[in-house]
Protein backbone atom coordinates (compact mmCIF):
# COMPACT_ATOMS: atom_id res chain seq x y z
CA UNK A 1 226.40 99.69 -95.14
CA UNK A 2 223.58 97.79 -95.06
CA UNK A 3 223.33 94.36 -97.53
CA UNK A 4 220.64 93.92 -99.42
CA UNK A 5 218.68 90.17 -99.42
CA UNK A 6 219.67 87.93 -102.30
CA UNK A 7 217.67 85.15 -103.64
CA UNK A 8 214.82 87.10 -105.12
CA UNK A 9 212.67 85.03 -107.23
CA UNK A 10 209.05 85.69 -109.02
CA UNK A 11 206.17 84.42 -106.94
CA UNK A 12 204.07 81.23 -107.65
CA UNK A 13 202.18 82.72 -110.55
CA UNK A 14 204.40 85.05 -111.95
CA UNK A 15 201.34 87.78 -111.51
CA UNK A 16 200.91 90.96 -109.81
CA UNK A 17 198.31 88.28 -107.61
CA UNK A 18 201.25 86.32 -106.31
CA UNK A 19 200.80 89.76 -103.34
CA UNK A 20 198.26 88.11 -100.58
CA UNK A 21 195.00 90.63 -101.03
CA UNK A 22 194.94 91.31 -104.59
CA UNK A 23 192.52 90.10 -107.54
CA UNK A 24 192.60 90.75 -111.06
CA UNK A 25 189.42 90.75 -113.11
CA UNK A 26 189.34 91.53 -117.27
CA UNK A 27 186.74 91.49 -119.39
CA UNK A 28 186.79 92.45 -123.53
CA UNK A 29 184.79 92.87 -126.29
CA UNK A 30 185.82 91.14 -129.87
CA UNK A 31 183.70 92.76 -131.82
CA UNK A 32 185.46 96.15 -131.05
CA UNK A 33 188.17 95.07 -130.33
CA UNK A 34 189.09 96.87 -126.87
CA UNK A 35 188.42 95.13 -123.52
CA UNK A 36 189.09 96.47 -119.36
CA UNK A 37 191.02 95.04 -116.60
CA UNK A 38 190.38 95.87 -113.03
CA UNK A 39 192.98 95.69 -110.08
CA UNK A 40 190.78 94.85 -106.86
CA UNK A 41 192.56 94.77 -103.32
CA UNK A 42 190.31 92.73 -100.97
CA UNK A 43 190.76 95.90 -98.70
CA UNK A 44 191.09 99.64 -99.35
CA UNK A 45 194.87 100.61 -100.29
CA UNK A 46 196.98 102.76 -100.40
CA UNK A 47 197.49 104.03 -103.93
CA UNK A 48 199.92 106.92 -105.51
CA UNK A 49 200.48 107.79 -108.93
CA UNK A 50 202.85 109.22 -111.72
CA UNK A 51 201.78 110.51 -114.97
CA UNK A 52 204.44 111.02 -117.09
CA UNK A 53 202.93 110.77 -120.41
CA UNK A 54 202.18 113.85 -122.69
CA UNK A 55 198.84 112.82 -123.54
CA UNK A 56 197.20 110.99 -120.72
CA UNK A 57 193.76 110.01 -119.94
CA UNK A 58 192.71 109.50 -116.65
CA UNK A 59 190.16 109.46 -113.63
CA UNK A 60 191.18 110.67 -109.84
CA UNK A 61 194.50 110.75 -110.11
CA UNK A 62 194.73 114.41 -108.44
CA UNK A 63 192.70 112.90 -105.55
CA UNK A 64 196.13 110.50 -104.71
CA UNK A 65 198.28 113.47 -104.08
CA UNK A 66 199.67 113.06 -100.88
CA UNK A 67 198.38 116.74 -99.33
CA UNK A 68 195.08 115.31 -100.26
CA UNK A 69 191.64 113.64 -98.17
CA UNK A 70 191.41 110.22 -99.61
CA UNK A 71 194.40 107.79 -98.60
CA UNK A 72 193.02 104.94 -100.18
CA UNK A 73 191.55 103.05 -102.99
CA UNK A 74 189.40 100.19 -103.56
CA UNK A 75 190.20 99.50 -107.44
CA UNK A 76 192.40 101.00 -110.00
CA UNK A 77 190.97 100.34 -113.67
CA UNK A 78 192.72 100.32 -117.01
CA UNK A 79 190.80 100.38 -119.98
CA UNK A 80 190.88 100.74 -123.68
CA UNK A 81 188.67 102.49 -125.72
CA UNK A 82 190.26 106.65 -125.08
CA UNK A 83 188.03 109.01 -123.63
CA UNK A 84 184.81 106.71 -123.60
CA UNK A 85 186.75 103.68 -121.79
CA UNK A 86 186.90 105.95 -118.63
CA UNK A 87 183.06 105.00 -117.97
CA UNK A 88 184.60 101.77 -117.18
CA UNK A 89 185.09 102.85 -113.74
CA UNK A 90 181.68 103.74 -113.42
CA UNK A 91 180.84 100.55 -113.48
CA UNK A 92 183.28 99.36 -110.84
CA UNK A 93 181.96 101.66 -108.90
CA UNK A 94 178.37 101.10 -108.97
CA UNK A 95 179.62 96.89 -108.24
CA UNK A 96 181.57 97.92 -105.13
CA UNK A 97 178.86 100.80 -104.12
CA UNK A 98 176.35 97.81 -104.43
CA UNK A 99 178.48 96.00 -101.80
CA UNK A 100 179.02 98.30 -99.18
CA UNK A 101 182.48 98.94 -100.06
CA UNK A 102 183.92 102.35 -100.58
CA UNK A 103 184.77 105.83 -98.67
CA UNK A 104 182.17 106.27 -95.97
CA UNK A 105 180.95 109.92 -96.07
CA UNK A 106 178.20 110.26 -93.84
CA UNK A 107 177.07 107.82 -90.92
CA UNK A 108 173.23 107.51 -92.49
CA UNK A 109 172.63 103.93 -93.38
CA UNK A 110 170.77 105.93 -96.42
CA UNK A 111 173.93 107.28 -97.44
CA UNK A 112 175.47 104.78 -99.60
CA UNK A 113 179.48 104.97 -99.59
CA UNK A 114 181.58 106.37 -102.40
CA UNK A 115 184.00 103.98 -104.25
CA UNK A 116 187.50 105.70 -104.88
CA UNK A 117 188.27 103.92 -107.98
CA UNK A 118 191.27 105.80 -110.13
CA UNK A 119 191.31 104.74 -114.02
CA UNK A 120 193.67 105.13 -116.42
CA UNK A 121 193.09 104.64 -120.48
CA UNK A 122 194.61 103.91 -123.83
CA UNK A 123 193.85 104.62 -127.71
CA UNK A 124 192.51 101.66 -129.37
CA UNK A 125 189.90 103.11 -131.27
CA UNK A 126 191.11 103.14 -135.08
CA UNK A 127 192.27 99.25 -134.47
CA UNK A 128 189.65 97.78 -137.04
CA UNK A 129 186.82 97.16 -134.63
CA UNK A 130 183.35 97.64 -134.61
CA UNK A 131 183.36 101.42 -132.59
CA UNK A 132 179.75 102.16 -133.66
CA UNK A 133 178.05 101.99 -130.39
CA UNK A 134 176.47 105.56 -131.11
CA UNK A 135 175.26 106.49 -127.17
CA UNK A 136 175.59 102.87 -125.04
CA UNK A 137 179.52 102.70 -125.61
CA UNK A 138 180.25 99.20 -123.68
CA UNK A 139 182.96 100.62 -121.49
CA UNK A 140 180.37 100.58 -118.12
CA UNK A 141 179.46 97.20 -118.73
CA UNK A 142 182.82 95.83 -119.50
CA UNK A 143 183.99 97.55 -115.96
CA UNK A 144 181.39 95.50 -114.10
CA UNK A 145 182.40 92.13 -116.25
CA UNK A 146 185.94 92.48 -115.03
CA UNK A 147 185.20 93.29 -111.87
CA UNK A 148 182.67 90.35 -111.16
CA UNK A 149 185.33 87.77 -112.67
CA UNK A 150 188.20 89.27 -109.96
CA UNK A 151 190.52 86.49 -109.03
CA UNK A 152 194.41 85.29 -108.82
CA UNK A 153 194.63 84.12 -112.27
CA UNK A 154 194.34 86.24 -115.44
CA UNK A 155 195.35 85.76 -119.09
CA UNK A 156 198.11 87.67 -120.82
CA UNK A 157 198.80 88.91 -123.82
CA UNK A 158 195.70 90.13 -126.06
CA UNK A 159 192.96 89.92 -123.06
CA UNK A 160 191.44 92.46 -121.07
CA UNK A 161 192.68 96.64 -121.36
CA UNK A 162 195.53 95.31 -123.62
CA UNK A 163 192.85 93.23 -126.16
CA UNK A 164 193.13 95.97 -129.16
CA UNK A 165 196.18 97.27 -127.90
CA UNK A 166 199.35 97.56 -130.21
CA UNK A 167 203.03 97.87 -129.15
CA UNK A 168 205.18 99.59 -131.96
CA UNK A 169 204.20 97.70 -134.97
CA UNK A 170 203.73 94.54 -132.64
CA UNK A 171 200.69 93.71 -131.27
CA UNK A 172 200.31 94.62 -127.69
CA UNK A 173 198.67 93.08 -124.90
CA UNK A 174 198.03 92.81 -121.18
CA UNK A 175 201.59 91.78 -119.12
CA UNK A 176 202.29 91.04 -115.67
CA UNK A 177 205.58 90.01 -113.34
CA UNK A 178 206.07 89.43 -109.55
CA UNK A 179 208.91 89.60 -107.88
CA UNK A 180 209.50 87.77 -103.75
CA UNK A 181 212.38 89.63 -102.11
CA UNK A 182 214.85 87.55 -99.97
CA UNK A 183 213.20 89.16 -96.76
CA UNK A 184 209.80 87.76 -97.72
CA UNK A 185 208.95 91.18 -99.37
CA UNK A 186 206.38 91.07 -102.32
CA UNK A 187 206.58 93.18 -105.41
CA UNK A 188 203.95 92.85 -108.38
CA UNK A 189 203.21 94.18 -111.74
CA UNK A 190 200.46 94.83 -114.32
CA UNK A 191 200.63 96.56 -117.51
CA UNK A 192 198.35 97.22 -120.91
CA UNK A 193 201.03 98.00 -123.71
CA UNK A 194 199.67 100.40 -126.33
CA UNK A 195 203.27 101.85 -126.87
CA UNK A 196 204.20 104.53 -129.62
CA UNK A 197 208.19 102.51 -129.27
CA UNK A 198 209.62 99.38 -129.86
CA UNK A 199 209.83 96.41 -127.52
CA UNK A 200 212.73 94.74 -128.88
CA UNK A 201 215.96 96.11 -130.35
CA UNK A 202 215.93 96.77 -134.05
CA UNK A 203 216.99 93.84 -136.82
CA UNK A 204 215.40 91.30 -134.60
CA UNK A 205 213.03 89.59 -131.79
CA UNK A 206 215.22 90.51 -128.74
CA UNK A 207 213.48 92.74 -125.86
CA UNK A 208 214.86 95.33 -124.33
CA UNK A 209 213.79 93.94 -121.10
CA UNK A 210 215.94 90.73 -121.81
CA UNK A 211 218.38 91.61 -118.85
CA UNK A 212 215.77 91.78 -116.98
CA UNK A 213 214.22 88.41 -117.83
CA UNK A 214 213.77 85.73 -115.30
CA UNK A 215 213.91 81.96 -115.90
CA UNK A 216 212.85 82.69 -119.63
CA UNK A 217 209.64 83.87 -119.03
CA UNK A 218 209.69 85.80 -122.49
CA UNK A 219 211.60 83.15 -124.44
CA UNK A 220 215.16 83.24 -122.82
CA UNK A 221 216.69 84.95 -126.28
CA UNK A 222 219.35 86.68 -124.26
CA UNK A 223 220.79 90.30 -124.49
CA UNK A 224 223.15 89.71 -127.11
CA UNK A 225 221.33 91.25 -129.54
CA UNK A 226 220.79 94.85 -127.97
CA UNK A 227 222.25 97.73 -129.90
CA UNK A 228 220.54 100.47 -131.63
CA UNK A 229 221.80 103.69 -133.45
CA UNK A 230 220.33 106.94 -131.97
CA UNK A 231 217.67 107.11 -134.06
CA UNK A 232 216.61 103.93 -135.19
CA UNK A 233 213.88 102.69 -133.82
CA UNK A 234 213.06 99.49 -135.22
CA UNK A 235 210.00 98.35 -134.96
CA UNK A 236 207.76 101.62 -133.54
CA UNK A 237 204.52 103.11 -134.63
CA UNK A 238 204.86 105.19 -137.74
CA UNK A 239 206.16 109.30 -136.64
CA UNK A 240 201.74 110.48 -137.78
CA UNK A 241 200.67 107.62 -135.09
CA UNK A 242 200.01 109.73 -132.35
CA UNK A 243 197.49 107.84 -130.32
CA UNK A 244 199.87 105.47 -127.84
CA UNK A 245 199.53 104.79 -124.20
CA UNK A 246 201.02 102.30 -121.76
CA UNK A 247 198.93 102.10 -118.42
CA UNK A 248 200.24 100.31 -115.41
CA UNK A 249 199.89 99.55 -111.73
CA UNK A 250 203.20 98.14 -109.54
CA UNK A 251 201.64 97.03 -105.74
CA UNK A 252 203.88 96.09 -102.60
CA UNK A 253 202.67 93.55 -99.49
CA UNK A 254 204.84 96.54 -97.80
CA UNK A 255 203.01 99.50 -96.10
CA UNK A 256 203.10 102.62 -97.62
CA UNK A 257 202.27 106.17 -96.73
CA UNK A 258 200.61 107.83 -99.69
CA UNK A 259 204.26 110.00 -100.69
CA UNK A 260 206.27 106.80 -100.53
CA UNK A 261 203.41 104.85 -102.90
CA UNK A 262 203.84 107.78 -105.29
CA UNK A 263 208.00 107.73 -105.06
CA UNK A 264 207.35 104.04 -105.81
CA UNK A 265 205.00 104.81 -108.88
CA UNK A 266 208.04 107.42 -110.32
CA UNK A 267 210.76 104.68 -109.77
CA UNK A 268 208.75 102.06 -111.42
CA UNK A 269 208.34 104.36 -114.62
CA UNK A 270 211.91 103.29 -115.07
CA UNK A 271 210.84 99.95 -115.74
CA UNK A 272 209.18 100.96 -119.15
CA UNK A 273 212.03 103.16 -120.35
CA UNK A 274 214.26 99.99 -120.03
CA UNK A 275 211.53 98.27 -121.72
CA UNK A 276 209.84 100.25 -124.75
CA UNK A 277 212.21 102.80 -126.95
CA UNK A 278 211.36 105.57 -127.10
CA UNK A 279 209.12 106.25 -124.24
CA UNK A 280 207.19 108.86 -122.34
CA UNK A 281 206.75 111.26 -125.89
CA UNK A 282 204.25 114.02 -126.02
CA UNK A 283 201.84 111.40 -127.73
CA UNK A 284 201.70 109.20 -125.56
CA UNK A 285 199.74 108.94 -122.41
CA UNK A 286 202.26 106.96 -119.98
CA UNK A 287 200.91 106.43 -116.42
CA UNK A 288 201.94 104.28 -113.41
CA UNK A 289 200.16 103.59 -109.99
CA UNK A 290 201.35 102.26 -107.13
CA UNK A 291 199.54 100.06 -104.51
CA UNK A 292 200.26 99.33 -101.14
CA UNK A 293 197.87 96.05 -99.39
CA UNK A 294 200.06 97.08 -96.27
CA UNK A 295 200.00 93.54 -95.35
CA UNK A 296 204.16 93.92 -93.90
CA UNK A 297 205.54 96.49 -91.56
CA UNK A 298 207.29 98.90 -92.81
CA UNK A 299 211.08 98.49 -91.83
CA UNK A 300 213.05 101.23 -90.05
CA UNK A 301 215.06 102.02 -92.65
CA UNK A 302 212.23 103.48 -94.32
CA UNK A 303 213.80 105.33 -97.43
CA UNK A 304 216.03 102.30 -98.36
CA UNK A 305 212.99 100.54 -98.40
CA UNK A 306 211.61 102.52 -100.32
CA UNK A 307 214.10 102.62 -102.93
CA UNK A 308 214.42 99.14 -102.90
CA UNK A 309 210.64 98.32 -103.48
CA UNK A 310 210.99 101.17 -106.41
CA UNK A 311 214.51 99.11 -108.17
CA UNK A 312 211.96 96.13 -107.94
CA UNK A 313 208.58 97.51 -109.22
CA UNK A 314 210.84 98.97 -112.08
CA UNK A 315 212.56 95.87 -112.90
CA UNK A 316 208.80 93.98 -112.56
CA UNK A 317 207.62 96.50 -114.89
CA UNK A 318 210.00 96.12 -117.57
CA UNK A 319 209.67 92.24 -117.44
CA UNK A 320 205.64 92.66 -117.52
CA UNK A 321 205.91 94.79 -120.93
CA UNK A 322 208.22 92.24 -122.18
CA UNK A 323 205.55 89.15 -121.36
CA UNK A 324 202.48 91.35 -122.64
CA UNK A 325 204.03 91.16 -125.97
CA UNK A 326 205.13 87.68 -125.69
CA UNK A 327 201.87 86.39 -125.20
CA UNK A 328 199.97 88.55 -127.45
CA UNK A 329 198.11 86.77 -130.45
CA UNK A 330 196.35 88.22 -133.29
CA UNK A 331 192.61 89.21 -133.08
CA UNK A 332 190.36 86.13 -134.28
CA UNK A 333 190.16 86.11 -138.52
CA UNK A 334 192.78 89.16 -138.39
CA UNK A 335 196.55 89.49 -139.64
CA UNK A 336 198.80 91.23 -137.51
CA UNK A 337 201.99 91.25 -136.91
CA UNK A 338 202.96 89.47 -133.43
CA UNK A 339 206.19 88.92 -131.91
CA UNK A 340 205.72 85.47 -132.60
CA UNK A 341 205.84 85.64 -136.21
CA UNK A 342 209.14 87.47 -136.27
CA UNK A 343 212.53 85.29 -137.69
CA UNK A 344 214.08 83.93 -135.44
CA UNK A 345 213.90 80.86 -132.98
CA UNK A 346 211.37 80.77 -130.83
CA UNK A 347 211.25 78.76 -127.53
CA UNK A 348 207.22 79.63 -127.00
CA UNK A 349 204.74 77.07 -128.93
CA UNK A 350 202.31 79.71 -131.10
């Protein structure tokens, strides 16, 4: 049987960026409290996807099935701000159709190309903040903001899709993990958490991600502390909130076919049921994409591959939900609860 390679460790950054090719740009809006943030590969990628979610709210997604034209992607976009935040693809779209980059359609010079940019969005809108933009909602502009400001490093916590974002009762944020395999193999991830469940185990601060955790990257609390009855659920939304989401993207230096970026997308959905309890309810809008920059063969043994690269974006994932919540901070002149605040010692300076 084959062995798999020990000595993983997270990359430089700790960031989905730590993957050679990839940017991350955000962009938010205090005033109503909501904000976008904008995966950019420096060259088209493949990208599949898994909605699993009862309520989602999204933008191309059928376009990734694998039976389908378009192989590739040049951004994926997460976004507060429901139904209006999808326009923030629009404006990633008119910034990379600006550039010449996109799906080339016709040969004509005149023709310009056609950005494949798949979105995903979450329910912020009853957070506190100023949502009376009447017809100029600033969703389009916020998608060119975060687009424009694409590069390796990128706040966590409250910044960017995850600004008005809460998790449970907690206030949610913007996460992100990487992950170098001992064969030099990359795994990233990004997440805005905007859960309906609990992040950490009920009666205290510890995550459900903690045996997960790496070098105490979300305070080093240990596992100890994880036990719930069936039912309790600690520190979740109330049962009449109904408007949760968390939106994610896992990405691989590994190249992918579109079917095997999709398998990768279910496996890393794992990664937020170890992280967020419960998870995946008909309220919430859970989706996951899956990037490939293709920048490393694929091995022969393509299916263990595969399942390895899935184990890793799910175990990414779950740390990335984790360190969204860790870093989150309350809006500017507003109380709300943070992770931060809860008893208990805490080895992360507020």
């Amino acid at each position: 049987m084959e062995t798999l390679p020990s000595h993983a460790r997270p990359g430089a950054r700790n960031l989905i960026t730590d993957l050679p090719g990839l940017k991350v740009g955000q962009a938010q809006d205090a005033a109503a409290r909501t904000g976008v943030t904008v995966i950019l590969p420096d060259d088209r990628a493949v990208c599949g996807c898994d909605v699993r979610g009862g309520a989602p709210g999204t933008r191309e997604t059928d376009a990734l099935a694998p039976e389908n034209l378009v192989e590739a992607v040049d951004a994926i976009v997460l976004s507060g701000g429901s139904v209006y935040g999808l326009a923030a693809a629009d404006g990633v779209c008119a910034w990379l159709g600006a550039r010449g980059r996109g799906y080339g359609l016709s040969s004509n010079p005149a023709v310009p190309p056609s950005p494949v940019v798949p979105a995903a969005i979450l329910f912020d809108l009853a957070n506190g903040g100023d949502k009376a933009w009447s017809e100029t909602p600033p969703y389009r502009a916020l998608g060119m903001a975060a687009v424009g400001s694409a590069g390796e490093a990128f706040a966590l916590g409250t910044a960017g899709a995850g600004y008005g974002a809460m998790a449970g009762s907690l206030k949610g944020g913007i996460g992100s993990a990487s992950i170098v395999a001992g064969d030099g193999a990359s795994v990233g991830a990004i997440v805005a958490v905007n859960a309906f469940g609990s992040v950490v185990a009920p009666g205290g601060r510890i995550f459900w991600a903690a045996p997960y955790e790496i070098d105490g990257e979300f305070g080093g609390l240990g596992s100890a502390g994880l036990s719930a009855a069936p039912e309790d659920w600690g520190l979740a939304k109330s049962p009449g909130s109904l408007r949760n989401t968390t939106i994610a993207c896992v990405a691989t230096d590994v190249a992918l076919t579109p079917a095997q970026a999709r398998r990768v997308a279910i496996m890393a959905q794992d990664g937020l049921a170890r992280a967020i309890r419960p998870v995946h309810a008909p309220f919430d809008g859970d989706v996951v994409f899956a990037l490939s920059t293709a920048r490393r063969p694929m091995p022969e043994a393509a299916d263990f591959t595969v399942a390895r690269l899935g184990a890793l974006a799910a175990d990414c994932l779950a740390r990335a939900v984790a360190r969204a919540v860790f870093e989150a901070v309350a809006w500017p002149g507003h109380e709300v609860a943070c992770w931060r605040d809860l008893p208990g010692e805490a080895d992360h300076d507020a």
